[in-house]
PDB file of N, CA and C in Angstrom:
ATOM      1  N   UNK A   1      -7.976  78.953 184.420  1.00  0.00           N
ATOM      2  CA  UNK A   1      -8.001  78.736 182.992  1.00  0.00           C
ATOM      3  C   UNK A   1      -8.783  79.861 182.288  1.00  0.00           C
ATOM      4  N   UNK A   2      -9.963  80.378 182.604  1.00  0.00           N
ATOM      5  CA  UNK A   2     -10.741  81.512 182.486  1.00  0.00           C
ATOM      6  C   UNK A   2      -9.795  82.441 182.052  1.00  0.00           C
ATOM      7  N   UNK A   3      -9.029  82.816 183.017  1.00  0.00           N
ATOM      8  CA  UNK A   3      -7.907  84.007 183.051  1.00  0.00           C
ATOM      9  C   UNK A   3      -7.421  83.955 182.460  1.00  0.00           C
ATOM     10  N   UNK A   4      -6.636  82.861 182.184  1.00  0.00           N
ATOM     11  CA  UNK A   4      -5.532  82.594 180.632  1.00  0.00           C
ATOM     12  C   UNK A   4      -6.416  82.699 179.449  1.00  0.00           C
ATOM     13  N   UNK A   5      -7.289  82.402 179.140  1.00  0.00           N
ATOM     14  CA  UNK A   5      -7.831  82.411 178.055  1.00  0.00           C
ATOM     15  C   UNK A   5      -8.187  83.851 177.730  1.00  0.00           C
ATOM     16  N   UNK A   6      -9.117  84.870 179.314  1.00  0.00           N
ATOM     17  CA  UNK A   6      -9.129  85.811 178.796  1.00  0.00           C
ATOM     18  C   UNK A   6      -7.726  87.297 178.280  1.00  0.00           C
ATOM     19  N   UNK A   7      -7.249  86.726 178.840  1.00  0.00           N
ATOM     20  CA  UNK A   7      -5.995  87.690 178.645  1.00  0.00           C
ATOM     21  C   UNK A   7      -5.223  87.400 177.445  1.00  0.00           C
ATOM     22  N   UNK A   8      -5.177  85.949 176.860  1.00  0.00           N
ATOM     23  CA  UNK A   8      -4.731  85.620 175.556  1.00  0.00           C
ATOM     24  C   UNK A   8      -5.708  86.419 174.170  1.00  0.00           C
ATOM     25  N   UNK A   9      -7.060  86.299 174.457  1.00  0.00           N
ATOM     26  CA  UNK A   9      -7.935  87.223 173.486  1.00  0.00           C
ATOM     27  C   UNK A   9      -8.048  88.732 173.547  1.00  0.00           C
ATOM     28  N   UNK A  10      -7.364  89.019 175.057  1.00  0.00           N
ATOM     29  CA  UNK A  10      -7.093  90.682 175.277  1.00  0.00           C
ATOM     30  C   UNK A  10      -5.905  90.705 174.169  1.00  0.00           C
ATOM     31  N   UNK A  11      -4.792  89.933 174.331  1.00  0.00           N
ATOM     32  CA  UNK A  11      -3.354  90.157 173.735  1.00  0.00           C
ATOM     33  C   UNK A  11      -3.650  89.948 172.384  1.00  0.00           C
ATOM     34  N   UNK A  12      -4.261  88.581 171.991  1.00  0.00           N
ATOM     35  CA  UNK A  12      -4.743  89.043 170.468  1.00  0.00           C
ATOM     36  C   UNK A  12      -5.078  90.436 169.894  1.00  0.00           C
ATOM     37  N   UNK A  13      -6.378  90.280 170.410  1.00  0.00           N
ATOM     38  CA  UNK A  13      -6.993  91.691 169.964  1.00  0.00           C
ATOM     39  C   UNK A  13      -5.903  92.743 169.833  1.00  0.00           C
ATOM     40  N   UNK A  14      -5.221  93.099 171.133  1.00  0.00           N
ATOM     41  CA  UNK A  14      -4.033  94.398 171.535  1.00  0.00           C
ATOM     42  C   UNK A  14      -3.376  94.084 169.725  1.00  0.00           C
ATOM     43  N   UNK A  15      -2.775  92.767 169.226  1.00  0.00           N
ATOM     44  CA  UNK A  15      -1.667  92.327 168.184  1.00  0.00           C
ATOM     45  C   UNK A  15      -2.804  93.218 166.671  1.00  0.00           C
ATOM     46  N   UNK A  16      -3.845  92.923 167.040  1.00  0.00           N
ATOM     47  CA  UNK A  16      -4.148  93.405 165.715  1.00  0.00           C
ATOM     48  C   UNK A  16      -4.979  95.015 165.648  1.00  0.00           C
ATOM     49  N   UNK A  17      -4.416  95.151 166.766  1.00  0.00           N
ATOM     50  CA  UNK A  17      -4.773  97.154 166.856  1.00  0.00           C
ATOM     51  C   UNK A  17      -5.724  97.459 167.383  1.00  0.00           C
ATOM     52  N   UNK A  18      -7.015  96.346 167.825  1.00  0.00           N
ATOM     53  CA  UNK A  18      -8.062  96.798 168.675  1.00  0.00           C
ATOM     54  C   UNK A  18      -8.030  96.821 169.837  1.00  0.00           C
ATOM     55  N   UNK A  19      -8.533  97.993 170.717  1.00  0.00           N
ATOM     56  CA  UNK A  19      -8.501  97.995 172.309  1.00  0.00           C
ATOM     57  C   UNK A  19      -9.771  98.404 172.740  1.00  0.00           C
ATOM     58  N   UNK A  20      -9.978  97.659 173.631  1.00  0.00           N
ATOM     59  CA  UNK A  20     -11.549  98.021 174.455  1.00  0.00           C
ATOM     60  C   UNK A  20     -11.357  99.159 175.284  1.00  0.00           C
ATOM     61  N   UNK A  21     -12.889  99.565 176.319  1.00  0.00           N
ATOM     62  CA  UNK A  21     -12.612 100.711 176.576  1.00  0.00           C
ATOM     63  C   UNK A  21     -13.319 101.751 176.115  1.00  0.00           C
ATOM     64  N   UNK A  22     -14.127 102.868 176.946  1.00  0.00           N
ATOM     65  CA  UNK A  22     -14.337 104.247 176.619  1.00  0.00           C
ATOM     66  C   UNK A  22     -13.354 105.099 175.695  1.00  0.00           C
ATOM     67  N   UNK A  23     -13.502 105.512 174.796  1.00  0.00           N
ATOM     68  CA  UNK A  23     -12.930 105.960 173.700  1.00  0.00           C
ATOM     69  C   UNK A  23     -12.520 107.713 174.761  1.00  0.00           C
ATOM     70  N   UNK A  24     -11.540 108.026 174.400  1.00  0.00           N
ATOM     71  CA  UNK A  24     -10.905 109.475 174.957  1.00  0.00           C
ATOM     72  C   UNK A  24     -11.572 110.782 174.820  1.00  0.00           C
ATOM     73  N   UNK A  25     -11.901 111.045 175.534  1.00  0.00           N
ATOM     74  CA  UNK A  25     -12.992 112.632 174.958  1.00  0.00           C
ATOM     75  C   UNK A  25     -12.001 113.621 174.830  1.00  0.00           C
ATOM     76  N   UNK A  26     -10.586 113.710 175.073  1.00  0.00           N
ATOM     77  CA  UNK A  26      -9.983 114.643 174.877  1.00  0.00           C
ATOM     78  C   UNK A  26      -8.671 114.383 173.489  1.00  0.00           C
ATOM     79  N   UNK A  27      -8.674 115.071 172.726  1.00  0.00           N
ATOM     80  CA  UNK A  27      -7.706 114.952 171.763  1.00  0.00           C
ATOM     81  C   UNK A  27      -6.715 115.646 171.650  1.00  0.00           C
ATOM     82  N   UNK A  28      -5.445 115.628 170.719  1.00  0.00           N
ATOM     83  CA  UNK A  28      -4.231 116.287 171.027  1.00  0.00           C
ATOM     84  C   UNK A  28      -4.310 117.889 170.504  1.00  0.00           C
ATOM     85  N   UNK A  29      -5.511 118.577 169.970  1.00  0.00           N
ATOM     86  CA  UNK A  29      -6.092 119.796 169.344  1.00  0.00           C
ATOM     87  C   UNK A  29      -6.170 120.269 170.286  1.00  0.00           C
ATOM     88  N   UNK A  30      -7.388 119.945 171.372  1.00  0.00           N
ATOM     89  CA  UNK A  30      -8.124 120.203 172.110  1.00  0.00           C
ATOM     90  C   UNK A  30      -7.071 120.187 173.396  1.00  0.00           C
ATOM     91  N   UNK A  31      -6.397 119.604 173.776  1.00  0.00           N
ATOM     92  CA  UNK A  31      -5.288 119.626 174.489  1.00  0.00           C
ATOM     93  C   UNK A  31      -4.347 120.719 174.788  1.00  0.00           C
ATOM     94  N   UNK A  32      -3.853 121.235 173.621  1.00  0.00           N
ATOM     95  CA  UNK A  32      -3.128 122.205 172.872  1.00  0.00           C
ATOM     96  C   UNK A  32      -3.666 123.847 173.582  1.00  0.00           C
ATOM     97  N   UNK A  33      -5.200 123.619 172.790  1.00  0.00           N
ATOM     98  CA  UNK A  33      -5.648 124.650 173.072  1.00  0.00           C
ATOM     99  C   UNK A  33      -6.005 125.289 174.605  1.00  0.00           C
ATOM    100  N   UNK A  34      -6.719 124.075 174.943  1.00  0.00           N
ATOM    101  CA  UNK A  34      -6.554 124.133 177.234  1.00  0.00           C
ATOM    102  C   UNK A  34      -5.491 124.519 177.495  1.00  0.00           C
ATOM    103  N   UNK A  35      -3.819 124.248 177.090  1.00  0.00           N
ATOM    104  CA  UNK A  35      -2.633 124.506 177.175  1.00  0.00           C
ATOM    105  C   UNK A  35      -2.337 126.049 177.145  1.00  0.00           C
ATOM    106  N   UNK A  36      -2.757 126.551 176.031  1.00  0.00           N
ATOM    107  CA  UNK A  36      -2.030 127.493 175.764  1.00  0.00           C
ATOM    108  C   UNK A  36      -3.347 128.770 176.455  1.00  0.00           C
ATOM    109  N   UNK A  37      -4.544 128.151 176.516  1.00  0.00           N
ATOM    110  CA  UNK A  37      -5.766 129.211 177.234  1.00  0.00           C
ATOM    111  C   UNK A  37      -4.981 128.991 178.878  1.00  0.00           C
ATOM    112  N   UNK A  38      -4.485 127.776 179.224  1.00  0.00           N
ATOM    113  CA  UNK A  38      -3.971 128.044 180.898  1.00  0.00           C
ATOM    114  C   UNK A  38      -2.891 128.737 181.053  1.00  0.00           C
ATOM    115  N   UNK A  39      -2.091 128.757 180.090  1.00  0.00           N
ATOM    116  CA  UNK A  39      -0.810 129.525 180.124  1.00  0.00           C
ATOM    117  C   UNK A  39      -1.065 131.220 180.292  1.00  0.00           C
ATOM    118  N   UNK A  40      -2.200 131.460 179.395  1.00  0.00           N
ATOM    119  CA  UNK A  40      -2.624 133.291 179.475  1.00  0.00           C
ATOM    120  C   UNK A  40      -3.293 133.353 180.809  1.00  0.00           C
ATOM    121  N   UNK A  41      -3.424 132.369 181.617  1.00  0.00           N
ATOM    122  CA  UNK A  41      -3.985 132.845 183.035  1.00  0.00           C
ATOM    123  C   UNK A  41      -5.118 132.352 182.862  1.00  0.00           C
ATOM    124  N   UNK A  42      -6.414 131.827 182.263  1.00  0.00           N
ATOM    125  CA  UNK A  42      -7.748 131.525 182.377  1.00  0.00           C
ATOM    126  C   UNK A  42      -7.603 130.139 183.032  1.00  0.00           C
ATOM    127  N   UNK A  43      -8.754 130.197 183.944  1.00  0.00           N
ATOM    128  CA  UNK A  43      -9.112 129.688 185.040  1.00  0.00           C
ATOM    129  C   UNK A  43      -9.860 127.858 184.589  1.00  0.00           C
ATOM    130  N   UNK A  44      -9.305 127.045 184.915  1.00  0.00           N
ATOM    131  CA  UNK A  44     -10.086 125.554 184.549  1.00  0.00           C
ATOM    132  C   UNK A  44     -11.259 125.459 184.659  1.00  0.00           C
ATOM    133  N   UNK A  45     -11.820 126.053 185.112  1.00  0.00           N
ATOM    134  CA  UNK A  45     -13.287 126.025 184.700  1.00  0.00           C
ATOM    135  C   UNK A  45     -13.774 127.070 183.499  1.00  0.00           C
ATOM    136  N   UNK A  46     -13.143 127.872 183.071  1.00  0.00           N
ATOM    137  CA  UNK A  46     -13.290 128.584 182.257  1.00  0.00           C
ATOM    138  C   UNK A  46     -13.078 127.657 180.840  1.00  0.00           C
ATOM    139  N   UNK A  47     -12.243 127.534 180.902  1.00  0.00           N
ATOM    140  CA  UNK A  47     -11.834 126.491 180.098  1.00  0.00           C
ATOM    141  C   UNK A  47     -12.527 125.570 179.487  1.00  0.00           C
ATOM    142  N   UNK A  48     -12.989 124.543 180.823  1.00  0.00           N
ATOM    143  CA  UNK A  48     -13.711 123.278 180.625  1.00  0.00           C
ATOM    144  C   UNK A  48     -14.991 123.912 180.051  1.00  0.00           C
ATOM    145  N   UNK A  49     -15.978 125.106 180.481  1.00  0.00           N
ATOM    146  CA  UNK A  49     -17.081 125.231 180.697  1.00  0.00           C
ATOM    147  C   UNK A  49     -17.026 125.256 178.301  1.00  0.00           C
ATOM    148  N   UNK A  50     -15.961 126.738 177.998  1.00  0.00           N
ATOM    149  CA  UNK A  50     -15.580 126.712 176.868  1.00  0.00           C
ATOM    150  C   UNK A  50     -15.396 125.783 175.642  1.00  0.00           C
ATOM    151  N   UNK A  51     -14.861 124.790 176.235  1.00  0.00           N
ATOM    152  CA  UNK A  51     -14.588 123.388 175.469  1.00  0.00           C
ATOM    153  C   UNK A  51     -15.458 122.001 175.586  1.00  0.00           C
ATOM    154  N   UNK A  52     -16.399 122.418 176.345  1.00  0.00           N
ATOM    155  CA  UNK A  52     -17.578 121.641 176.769  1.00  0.00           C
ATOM    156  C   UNK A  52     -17.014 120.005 177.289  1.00  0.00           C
ATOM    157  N   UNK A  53     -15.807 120.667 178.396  1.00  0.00           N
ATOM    158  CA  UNK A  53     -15.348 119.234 178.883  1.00  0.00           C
ATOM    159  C   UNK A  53     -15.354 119.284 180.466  1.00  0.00           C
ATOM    160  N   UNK A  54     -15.037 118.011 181.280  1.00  0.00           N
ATOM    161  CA  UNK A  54     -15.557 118.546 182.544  1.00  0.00           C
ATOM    162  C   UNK A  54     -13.579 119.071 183.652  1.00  0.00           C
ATOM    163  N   UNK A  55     -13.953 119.955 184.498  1.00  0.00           N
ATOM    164  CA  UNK A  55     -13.212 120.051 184.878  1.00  0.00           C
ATOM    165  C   UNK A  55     -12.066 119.004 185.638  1.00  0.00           C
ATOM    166  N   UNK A  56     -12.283 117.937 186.167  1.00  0.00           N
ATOM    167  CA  UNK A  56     -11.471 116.381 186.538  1.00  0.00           C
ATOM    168  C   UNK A  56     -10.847 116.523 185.093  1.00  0.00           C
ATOM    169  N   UNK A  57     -11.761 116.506 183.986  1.00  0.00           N
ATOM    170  CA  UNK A  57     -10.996 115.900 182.213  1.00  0.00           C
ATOM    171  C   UNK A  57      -9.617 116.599 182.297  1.00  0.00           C
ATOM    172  N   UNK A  58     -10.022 117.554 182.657  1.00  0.00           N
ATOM    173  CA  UNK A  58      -8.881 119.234 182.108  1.00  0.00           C
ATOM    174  C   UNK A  58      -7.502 118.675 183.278  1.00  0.00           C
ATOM    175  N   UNK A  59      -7.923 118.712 184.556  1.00  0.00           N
ATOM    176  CA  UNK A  59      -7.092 118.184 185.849  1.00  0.00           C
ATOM    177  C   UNK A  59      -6.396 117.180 185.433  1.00  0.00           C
ATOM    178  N   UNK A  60      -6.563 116.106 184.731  1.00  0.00           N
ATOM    179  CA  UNK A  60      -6.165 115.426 184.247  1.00  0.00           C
ATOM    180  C   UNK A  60      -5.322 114.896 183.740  1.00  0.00           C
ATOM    181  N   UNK A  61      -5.316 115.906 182.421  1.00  0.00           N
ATOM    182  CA  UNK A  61      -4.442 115.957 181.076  1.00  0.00           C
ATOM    183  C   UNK A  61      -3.925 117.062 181.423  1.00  0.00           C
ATOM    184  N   UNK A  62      -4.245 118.250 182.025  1.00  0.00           N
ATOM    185  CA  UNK A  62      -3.414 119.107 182.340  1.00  0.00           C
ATOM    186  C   UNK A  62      -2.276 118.922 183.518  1.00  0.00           C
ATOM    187  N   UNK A  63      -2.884 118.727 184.746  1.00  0.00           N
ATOM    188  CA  UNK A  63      -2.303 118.828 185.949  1.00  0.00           C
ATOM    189  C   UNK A  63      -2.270 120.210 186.662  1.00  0.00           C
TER     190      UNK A  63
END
């Protein structure tokens, strides 16, 4: 019963736009830009160290 109840106040919440959770340190700017710095050849740690994010973040969203 626990379970049902909690997953019914997860699904609420989800209905009216709130979600729990660590908020995303990476945004679709910041994304962009790792993108197009990996494309000229610079190195993921170069990157991460640049954008003050950690290299796993970059691995990540990049691949």
């Amino acid at each position: 019963m626990i379970v049902e109840r909690t997953r019914a106040g997860l699904d609420a919440a989800k209905a009216q736009g709130r979600t729990g959770g660590r908020p995303t340190v990476i945004t679709e700017d910041v994304l962009t830009v790792a993108k197009a710095r990996k494309a000229k050849g610079e190195s993921i740690t170069a990157i991460a160290k640049a954008l003050g994010l950690s290299r796993a973040t970059l691995y990540r969203h990049i691949g």
